[in-house]
PDB file of N, CA and C in Angstrom:
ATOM      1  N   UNK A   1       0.854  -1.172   0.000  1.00  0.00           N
ATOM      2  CA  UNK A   1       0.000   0.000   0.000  1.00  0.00           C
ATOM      3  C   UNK A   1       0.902   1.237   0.000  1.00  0.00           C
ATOM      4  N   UNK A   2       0.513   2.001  -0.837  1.00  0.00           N
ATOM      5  CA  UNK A   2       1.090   3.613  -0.814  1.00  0.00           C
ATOM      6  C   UNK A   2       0.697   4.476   0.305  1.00  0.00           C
ATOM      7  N   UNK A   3       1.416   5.242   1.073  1.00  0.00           N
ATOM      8  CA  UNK A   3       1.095   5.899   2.198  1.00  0.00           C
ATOM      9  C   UNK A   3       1.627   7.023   1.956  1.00  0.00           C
ATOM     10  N   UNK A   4       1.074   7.888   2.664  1.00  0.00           N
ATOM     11  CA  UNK A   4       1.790   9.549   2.269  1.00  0.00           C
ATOM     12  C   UNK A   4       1.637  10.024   3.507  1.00  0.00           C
ATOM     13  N   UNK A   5       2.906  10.371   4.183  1.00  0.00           N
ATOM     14  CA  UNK A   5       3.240  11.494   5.276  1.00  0.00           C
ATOM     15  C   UNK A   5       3.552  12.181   5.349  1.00  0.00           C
ATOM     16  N   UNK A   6       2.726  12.965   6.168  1.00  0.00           N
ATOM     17  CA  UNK A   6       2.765  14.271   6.166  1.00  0.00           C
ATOM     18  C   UNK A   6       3.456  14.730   7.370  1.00  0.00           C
ATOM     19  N   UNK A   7       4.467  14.977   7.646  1.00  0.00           N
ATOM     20  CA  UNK A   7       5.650  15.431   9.180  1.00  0.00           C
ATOM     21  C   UNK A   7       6.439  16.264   9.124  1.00  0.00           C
ATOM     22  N   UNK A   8       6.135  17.403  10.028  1.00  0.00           N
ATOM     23  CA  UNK A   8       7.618  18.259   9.815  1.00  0.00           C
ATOM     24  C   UNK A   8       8.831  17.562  10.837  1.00  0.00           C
ATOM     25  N   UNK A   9       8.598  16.922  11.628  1.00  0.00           N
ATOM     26  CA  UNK A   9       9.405  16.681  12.646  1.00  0.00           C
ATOM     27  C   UNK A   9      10.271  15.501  12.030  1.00  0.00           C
ATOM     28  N   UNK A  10      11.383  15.656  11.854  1.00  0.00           N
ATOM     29  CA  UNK A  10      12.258  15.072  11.218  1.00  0.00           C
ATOM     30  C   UNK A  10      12.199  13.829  11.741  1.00  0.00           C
ATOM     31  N   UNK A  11      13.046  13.566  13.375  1.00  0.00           N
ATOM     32  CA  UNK A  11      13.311  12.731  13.355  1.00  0.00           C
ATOM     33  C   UNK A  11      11.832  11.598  13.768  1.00  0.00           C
ATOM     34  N   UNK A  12      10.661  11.976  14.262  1.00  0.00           N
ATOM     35  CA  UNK A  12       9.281  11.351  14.239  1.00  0.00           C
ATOM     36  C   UNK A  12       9.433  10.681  12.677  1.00  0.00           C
ATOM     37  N   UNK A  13       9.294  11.452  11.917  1.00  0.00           N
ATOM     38  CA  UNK A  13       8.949  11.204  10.542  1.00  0.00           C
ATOM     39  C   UNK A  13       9.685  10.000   9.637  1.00  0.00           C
ATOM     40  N   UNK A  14      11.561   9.954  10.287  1.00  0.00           N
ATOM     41  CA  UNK A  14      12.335   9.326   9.688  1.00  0.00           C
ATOM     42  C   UNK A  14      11.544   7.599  10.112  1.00  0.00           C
ATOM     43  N   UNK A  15      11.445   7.740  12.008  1.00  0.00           N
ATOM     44  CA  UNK A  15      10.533   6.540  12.602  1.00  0.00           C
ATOM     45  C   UNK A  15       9.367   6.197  11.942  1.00  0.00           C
ATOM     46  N   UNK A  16       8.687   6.899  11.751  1.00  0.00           N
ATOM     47  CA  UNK A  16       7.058   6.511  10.900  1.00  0.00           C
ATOM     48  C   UNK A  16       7.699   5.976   9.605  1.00  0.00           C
ATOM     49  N   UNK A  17       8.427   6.770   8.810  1.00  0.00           N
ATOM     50  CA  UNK A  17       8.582   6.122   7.211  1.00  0.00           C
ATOM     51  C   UNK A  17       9.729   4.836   7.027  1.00  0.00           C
ATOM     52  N   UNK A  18      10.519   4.893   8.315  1.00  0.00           N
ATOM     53  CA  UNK A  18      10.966   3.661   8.522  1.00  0.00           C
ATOM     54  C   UNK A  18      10.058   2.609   9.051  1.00  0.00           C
ATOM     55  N   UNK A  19       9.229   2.468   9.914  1.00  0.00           N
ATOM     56  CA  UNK A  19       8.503   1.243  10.451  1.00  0.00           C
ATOM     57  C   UNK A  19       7.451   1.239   9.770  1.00  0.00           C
ATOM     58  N   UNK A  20       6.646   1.678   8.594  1.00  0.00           N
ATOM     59  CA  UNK A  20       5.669   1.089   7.943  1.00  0.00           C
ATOM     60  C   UNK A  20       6.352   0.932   6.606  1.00  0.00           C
ATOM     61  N   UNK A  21       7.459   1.489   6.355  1.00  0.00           N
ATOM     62  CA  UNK A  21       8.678   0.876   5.149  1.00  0.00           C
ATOM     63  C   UNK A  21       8.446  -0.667   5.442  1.00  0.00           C
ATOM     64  N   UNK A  22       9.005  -0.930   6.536  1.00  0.00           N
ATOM     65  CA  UNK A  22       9.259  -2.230   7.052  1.00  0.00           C
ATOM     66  C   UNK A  22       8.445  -3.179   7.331  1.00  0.00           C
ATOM     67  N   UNK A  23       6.792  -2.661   7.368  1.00  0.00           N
ATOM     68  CA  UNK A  23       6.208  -3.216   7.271  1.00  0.00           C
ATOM     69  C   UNK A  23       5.106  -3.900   5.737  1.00  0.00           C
ATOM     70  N   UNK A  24       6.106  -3.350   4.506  1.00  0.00           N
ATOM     71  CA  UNK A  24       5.952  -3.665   3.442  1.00  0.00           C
ATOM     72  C   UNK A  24       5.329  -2.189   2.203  1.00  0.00           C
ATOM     73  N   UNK A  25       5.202  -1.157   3.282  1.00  0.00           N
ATOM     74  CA  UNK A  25       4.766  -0.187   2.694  1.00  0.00           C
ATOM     75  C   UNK A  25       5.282   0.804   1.355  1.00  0.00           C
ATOM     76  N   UNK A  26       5.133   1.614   1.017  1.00  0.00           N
ATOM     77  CA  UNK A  26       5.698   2.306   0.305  1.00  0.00           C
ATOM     78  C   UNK A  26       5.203   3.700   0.783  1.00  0.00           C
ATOM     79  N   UNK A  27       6.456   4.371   1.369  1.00  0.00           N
ATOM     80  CA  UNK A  27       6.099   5.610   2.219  1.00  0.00           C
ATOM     81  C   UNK A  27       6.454   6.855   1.161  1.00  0.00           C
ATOM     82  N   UNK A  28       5.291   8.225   0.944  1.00  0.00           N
ATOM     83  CA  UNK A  28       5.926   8.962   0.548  1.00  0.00           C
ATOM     84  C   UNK A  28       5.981  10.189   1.944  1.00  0.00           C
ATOM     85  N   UNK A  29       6.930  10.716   2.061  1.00  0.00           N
ATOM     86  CA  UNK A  29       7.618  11.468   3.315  1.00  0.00           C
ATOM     87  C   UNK A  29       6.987  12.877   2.941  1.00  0.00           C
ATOM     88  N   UNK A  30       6.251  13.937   3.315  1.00  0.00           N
ATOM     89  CA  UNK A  30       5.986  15.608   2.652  1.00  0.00           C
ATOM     90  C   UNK A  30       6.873  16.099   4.429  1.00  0.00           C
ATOM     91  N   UNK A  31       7.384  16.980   4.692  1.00  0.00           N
ATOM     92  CA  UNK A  31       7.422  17.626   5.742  1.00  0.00           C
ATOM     93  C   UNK A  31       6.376  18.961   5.753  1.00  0.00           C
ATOM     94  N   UNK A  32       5.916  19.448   4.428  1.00  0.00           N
ATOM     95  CA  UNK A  32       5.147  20.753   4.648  1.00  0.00           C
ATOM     96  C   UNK A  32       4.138  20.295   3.960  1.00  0.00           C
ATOM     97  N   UNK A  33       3.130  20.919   4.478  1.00  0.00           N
ATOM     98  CA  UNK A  33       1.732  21.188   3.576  1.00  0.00           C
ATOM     99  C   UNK A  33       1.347  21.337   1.994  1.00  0.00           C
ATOM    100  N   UNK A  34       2.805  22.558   1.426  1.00  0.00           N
ATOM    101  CA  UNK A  34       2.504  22.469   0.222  1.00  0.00           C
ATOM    102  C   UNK A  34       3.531  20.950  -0.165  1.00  0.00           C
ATOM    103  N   UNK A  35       4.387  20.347  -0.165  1.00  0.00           N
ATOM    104  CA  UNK A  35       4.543  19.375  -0.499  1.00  0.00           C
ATOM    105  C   UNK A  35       3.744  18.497  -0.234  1.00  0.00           C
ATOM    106  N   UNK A  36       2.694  18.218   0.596  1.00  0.00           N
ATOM    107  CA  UNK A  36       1.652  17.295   0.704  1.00  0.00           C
ATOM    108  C   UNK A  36       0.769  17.722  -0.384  1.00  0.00           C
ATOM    109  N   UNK A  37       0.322  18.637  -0.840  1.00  0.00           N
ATOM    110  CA  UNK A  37      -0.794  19.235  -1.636  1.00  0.00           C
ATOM    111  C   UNK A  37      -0.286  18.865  -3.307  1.00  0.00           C
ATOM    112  N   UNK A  38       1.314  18.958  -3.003  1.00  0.00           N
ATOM    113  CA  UNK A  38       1.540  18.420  -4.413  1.00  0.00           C
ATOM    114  C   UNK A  38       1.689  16.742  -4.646  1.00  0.00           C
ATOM    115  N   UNK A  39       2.263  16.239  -3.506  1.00  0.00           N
ATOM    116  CA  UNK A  39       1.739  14.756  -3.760  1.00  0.00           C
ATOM    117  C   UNK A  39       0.706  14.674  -3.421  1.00  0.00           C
ATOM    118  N   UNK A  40      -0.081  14.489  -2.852  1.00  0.00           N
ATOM    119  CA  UNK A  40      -1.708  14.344  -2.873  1.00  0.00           C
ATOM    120  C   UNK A  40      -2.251  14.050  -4.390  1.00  0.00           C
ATOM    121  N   UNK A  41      -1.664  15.105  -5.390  1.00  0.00           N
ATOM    122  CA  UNK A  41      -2.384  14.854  -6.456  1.00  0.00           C
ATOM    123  C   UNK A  41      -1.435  14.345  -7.337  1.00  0.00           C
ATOM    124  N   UNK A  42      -0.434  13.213  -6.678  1.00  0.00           N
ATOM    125  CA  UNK A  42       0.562  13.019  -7.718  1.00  0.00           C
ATOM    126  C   UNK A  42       0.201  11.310  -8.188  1.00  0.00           C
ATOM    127  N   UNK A  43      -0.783  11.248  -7.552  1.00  0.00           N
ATOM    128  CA  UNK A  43      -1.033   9.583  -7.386  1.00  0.00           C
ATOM    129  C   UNK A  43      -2.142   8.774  -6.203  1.00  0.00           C
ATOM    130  N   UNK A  44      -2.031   7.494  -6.365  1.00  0.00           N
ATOM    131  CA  UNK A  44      -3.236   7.024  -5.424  1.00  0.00           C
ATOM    132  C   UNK A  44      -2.942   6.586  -4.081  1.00  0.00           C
ATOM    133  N   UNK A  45      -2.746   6.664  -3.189  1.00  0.00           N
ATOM    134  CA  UNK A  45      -2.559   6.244  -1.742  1.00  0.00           C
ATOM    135  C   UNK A  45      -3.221   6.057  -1.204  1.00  0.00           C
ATOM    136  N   UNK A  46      -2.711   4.089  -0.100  1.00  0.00           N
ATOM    137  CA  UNK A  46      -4.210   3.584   0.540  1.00  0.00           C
ATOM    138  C   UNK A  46      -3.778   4.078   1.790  1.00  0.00           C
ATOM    139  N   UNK A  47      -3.621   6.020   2.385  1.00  0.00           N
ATOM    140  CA  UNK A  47      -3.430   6.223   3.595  1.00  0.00           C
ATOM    141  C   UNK A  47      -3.069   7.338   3.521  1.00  0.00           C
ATOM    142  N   UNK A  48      -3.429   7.760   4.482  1.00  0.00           N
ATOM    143  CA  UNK A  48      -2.967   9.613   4.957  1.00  0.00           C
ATOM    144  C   UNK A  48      -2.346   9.637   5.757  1.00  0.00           C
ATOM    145  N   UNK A  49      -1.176  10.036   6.297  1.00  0.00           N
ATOM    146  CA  UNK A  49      -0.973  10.080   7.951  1.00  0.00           C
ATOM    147  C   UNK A  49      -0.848  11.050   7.816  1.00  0.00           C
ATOM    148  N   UNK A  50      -1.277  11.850   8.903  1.00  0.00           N
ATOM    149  CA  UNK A  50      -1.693  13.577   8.393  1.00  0.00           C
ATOM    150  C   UNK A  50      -1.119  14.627   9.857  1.00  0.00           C
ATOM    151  N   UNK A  51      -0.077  14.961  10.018  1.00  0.00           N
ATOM    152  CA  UNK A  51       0.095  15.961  11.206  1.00  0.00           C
ATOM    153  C   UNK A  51      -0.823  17.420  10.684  1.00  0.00           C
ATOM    154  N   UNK A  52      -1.229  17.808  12.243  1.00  0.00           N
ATOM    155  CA  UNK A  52      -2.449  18.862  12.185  1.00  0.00           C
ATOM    156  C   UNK A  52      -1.220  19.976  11.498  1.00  0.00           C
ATOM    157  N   UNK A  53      -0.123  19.689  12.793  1.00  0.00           N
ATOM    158  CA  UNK A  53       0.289  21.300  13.034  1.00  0.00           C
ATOM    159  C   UNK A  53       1.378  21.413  11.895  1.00  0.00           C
ATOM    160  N   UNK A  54       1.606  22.654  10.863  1.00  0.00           N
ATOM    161  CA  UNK A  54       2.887  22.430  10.151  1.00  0.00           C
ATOM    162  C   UNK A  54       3.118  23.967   9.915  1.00  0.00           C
ATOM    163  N   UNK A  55       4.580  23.619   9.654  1.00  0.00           N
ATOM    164  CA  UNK A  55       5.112  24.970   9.670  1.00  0.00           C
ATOM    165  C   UNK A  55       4.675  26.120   8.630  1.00  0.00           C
ATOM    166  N   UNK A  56       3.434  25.637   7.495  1.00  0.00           N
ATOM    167  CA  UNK A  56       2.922  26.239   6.296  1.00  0.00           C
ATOM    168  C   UNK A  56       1.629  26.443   6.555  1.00  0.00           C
ATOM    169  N   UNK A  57       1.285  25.978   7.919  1.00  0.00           N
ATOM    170  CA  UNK A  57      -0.483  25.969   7.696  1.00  0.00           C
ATOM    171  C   UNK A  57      -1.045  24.389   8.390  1.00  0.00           C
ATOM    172  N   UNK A  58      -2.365  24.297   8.471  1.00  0.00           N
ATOM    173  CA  UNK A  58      -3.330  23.286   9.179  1.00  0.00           C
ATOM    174  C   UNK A  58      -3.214  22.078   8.293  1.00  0.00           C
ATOM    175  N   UNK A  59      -2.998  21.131   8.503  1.00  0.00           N
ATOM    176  CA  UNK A  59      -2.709  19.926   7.877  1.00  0.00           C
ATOM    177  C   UNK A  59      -4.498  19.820   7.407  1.00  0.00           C
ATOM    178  N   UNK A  60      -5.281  20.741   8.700  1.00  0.00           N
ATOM    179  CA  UNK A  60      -6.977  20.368   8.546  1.00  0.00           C
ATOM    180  C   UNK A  60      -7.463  20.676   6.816  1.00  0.00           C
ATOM    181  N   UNK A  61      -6.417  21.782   6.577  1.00  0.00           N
ATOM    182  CA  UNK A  61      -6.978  22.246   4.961  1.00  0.00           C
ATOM    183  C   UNK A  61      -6.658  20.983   4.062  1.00  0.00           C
ATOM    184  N   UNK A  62      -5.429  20.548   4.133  1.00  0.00           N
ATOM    185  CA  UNK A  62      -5.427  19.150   3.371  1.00  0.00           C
ATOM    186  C   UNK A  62      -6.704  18.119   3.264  1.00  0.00           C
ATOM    187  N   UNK A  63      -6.896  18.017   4.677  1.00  0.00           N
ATOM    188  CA  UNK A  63      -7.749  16.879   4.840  1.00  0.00           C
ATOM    189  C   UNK A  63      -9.171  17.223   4.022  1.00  0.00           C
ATOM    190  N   UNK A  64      -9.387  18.807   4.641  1.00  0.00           N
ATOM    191  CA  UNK A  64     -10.382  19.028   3.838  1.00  0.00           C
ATOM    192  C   UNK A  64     -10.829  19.333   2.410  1.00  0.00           C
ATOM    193  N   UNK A  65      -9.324  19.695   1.797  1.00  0.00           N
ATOM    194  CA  UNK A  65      -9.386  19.386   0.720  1.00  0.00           C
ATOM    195  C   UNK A  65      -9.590  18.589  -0.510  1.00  0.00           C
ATOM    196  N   UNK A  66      -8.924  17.181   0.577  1.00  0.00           N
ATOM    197  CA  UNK A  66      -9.157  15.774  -0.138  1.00  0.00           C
ATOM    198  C   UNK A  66     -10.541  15.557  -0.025  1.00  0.00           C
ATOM    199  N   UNK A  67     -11.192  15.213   1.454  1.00  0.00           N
ATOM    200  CA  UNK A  67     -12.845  15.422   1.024  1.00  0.00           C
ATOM    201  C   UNK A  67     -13.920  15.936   0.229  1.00  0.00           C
ATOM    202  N   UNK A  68     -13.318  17.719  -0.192  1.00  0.00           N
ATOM    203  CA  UNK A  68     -14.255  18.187  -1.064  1.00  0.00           C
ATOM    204  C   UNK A  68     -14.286  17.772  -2.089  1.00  0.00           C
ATOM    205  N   UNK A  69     -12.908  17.069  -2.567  1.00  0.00           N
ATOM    206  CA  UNK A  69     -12.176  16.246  -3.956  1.00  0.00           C
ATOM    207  C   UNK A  69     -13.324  14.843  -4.134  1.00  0.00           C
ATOM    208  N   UNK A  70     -13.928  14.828  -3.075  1.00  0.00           N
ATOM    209  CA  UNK A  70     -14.798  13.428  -3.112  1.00  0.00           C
ATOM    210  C   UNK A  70     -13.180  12.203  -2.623  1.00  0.00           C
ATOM    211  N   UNK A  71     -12.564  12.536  -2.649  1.00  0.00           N
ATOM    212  CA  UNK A  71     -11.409  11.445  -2.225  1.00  0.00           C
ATOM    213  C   UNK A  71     -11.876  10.470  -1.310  1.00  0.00           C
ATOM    214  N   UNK A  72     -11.318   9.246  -1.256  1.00  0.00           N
ATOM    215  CA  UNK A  72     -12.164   8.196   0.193  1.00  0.00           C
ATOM    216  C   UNK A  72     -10.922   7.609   0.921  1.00  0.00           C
ATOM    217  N   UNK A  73      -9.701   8.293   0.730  1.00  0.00           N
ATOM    218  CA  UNK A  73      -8.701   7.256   1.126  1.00  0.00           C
ATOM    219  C   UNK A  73      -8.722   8.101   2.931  1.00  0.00           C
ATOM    220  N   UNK A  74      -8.515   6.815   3.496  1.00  0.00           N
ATOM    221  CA  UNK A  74      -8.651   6.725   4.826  1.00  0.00           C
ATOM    222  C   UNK A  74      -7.419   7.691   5.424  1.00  0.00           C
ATOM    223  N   UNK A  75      -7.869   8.716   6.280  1.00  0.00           N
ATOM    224  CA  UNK A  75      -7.080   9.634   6.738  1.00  0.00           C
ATOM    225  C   UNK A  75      -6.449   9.502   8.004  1.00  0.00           C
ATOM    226  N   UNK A  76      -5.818   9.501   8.889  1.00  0.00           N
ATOM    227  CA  UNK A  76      -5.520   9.051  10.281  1.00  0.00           C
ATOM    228  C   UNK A  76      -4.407  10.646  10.678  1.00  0.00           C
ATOM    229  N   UNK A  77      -5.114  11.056  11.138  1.00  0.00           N
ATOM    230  CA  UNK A  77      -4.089  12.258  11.915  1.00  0.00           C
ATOM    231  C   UNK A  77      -3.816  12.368  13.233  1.00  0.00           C
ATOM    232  N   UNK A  78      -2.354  12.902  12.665  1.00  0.00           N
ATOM    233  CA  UNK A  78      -1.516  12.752  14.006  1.00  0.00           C
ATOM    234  C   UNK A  78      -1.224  14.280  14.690  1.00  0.00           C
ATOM    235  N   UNK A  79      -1.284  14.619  15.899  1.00  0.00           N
ATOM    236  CA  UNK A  79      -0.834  15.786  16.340  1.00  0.00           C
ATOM    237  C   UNK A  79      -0.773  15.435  17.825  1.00  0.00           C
ATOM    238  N   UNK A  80       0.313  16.577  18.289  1.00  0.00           N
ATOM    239  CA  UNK A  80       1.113  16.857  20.055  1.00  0.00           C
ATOM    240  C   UNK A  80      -0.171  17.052  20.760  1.00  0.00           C
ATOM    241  N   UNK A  81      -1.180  17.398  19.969  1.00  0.00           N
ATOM    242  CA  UNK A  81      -2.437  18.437  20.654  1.00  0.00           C
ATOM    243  C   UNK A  81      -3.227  17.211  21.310  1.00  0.00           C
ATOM    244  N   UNK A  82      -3.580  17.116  22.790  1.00  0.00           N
ATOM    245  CA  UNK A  82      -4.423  16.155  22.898  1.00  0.00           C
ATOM    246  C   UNK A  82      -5.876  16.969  23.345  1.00  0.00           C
ATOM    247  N   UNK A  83      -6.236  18.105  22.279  1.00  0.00           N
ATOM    248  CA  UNK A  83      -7.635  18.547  22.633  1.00  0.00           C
ATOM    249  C   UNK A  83      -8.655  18.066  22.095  1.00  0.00           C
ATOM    250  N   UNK A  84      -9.887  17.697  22.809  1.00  0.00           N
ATOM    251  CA  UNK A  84     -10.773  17.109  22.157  1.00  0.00           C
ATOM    252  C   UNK A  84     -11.501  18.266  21.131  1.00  0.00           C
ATOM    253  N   UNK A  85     -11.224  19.424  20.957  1.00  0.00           N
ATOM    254  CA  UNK A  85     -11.495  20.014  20.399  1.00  0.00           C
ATOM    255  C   UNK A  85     -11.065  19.889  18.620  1.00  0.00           C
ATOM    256  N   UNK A  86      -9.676  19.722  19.036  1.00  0.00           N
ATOM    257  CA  UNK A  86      -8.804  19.155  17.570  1.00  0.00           C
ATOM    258  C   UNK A  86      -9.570  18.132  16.805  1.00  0.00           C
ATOM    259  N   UNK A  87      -9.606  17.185  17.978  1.00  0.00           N
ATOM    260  CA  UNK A  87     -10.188  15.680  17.488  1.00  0.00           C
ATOM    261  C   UNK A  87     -11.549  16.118  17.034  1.00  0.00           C
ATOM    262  N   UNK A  88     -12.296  16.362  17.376  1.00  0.00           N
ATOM    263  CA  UNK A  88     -13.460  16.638  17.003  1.00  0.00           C
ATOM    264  C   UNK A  88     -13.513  17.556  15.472  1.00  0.00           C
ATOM    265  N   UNK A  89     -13.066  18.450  15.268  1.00  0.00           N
ATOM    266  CA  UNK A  89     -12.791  19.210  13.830  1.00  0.00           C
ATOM    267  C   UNK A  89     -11.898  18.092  13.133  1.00  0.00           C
ATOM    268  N   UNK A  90     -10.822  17.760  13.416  1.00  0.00           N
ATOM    269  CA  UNK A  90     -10.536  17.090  12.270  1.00  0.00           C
ATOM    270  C   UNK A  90     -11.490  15.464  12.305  1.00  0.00           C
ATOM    271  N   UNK A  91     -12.324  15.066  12.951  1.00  0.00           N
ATOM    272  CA  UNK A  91     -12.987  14.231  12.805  1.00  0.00           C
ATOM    273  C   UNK A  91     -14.347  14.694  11.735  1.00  0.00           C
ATOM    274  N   UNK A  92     -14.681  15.765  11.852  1.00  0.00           N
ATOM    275  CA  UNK A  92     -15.540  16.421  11.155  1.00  0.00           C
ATOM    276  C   UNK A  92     -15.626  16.374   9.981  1.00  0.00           C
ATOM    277  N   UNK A  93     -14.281  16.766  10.114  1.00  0.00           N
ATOM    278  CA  UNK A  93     -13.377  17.224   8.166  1.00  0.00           C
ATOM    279  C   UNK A  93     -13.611  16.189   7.827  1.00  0.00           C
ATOM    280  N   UNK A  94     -13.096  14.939   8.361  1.00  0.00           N
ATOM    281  CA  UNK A  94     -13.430  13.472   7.654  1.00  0.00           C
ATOM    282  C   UNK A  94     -12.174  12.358   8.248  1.00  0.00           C
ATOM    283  N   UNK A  95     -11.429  12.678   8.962  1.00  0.00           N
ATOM    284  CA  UNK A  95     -11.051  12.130   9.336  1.00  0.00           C
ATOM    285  C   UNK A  95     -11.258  10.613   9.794  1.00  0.00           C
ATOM    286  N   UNK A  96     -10.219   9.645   9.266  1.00  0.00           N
ATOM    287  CA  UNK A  96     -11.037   8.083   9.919  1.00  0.00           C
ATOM    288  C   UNK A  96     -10.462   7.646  11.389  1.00  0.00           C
ATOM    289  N   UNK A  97      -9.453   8.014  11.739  1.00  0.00           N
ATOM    290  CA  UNK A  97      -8.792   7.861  12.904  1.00  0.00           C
ATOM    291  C   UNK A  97      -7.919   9.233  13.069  1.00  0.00           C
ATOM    292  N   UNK A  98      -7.631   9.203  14.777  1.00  0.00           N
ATOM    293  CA  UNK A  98      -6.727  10.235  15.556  1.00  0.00           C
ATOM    294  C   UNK A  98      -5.779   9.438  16.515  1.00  0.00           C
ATOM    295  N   UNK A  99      -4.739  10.056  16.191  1.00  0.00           N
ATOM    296  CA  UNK A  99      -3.197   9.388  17.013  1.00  0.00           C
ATOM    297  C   UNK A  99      -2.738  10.447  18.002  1.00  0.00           C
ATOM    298  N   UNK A 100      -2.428  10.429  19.075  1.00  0.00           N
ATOM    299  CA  UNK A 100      -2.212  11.199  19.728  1.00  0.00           C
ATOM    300  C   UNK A 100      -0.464  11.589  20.257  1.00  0.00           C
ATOM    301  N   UNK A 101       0.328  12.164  19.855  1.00  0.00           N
ATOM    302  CA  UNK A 101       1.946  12.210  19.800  1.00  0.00           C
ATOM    303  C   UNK A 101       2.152  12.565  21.684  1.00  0.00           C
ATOM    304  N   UNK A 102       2.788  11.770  22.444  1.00  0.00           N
ATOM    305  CA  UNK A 102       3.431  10.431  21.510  1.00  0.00           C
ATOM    306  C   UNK A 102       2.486   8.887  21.165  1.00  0.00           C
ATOM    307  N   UNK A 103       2.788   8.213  20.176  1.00  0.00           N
ATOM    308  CA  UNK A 103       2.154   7.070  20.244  1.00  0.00           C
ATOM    309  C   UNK A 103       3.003   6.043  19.421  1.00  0.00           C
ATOM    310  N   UNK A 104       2.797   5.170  20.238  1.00  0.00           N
ATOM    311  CA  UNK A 104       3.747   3.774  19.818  1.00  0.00           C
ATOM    312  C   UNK A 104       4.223   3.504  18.355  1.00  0.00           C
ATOM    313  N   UNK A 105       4.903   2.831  18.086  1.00  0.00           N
ATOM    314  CA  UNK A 105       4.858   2.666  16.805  1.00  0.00           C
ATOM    315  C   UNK A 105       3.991   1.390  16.541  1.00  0.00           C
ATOM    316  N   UNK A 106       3.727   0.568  17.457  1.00  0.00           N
ATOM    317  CA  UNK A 106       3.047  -0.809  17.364  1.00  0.00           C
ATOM    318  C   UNK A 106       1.270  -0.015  17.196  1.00  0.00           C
ATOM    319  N   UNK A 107       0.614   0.971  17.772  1.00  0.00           N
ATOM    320  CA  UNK A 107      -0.467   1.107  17.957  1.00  0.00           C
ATOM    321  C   UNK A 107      -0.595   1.862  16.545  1.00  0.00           C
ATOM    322  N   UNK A 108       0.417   2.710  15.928  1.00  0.00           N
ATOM    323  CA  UNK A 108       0.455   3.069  14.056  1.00  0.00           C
ATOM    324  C   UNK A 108       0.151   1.835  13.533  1.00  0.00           C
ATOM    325  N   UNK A 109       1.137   0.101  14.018  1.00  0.00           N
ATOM    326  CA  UNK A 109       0.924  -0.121  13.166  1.00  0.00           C
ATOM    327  C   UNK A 109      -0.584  -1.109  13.127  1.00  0.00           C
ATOM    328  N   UNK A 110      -1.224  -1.157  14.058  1.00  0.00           N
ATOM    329  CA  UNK A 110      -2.220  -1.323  14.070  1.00  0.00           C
ATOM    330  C   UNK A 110      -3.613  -0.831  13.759  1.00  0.00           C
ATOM    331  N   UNK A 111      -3.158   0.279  13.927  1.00  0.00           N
ATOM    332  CA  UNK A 111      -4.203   1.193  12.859  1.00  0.00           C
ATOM    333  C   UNK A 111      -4.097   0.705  11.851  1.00  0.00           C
ATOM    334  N   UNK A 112      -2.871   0.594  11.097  1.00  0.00           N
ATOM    335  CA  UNK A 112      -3.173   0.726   9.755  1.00  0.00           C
ATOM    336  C   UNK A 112      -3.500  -0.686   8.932  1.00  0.00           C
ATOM    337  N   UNK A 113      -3.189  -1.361  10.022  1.00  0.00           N
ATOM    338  CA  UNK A 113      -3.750  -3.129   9.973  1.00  0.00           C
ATOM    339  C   UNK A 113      -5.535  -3.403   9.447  1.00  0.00           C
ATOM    340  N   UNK A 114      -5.667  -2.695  10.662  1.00  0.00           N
ATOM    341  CA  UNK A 114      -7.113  -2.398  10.724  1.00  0.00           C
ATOM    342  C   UNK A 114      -7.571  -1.887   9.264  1.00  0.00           C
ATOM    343  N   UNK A 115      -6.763  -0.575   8.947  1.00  0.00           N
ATOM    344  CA  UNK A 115      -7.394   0.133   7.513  1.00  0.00           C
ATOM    345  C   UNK A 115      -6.915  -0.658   6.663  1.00  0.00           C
ATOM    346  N   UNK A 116      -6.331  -1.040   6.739  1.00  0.00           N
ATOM    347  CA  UNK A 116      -6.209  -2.663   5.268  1.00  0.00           C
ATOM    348  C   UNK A 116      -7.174  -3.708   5.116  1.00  0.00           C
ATOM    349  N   UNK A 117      -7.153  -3.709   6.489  1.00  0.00           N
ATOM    350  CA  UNK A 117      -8.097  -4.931   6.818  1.00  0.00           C
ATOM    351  C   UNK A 117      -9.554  -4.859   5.836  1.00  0.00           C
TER     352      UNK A 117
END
């Protein structure tokens, strides 16, 4: 499965695109928003991993962007923020799951078990 992450945090990001590498994936890495906005439309991916916060802007405009696109690929965002307020808007937007930083790498990869599943 193609996955696209979205992370400014380097070394988080190197961990995420290494352990679902490893778990047979094919990771594409964005650290900013507009590099997410340009892969987003560079191809098909069965996955979002989506940080809220980035140094260009709300990861939320992505998400919501892909929705208005009619897009269906399963979104899972990640952010430091543990407000239920967050969760709730980006659940709105369309979000299919919320990860809360920090979080395991075993409970990523179970999420995404699940969204394969």
């Amino acid at each position: 499965m193609r996955v696209l992450l979205v992370e400014d945090s380097e070394i988080l990001g190197e961990a995420i695109r290494d352990h679902v590498a490893a778990m047979g994936h094919v990771v594409v890495w964005c650290a900013t928003l507009a590099e997410a906005f340009v892969a987003s439309g560079s191809g098909e991916f069965g996955v979002v991993l989506l940080d809220l916060r980035l140094p260009d802007g709300s990861g939320l405009s992505l998400l919501q962007s892909m929705r208005e696109a009619k897009e269906v690929v399963p979104i899972v965002v990640l952010t430091a923020f543990d407000q239920i307020s967050d969760q709730m808007e980006a659940l709105r937007c369309g979000a299919t799951d919320f990860l809360t930083k920090p979080f395991s790498l075993a409970r990523l990869a179970r999420c995404l078990q699940a969204i394969k599943a």
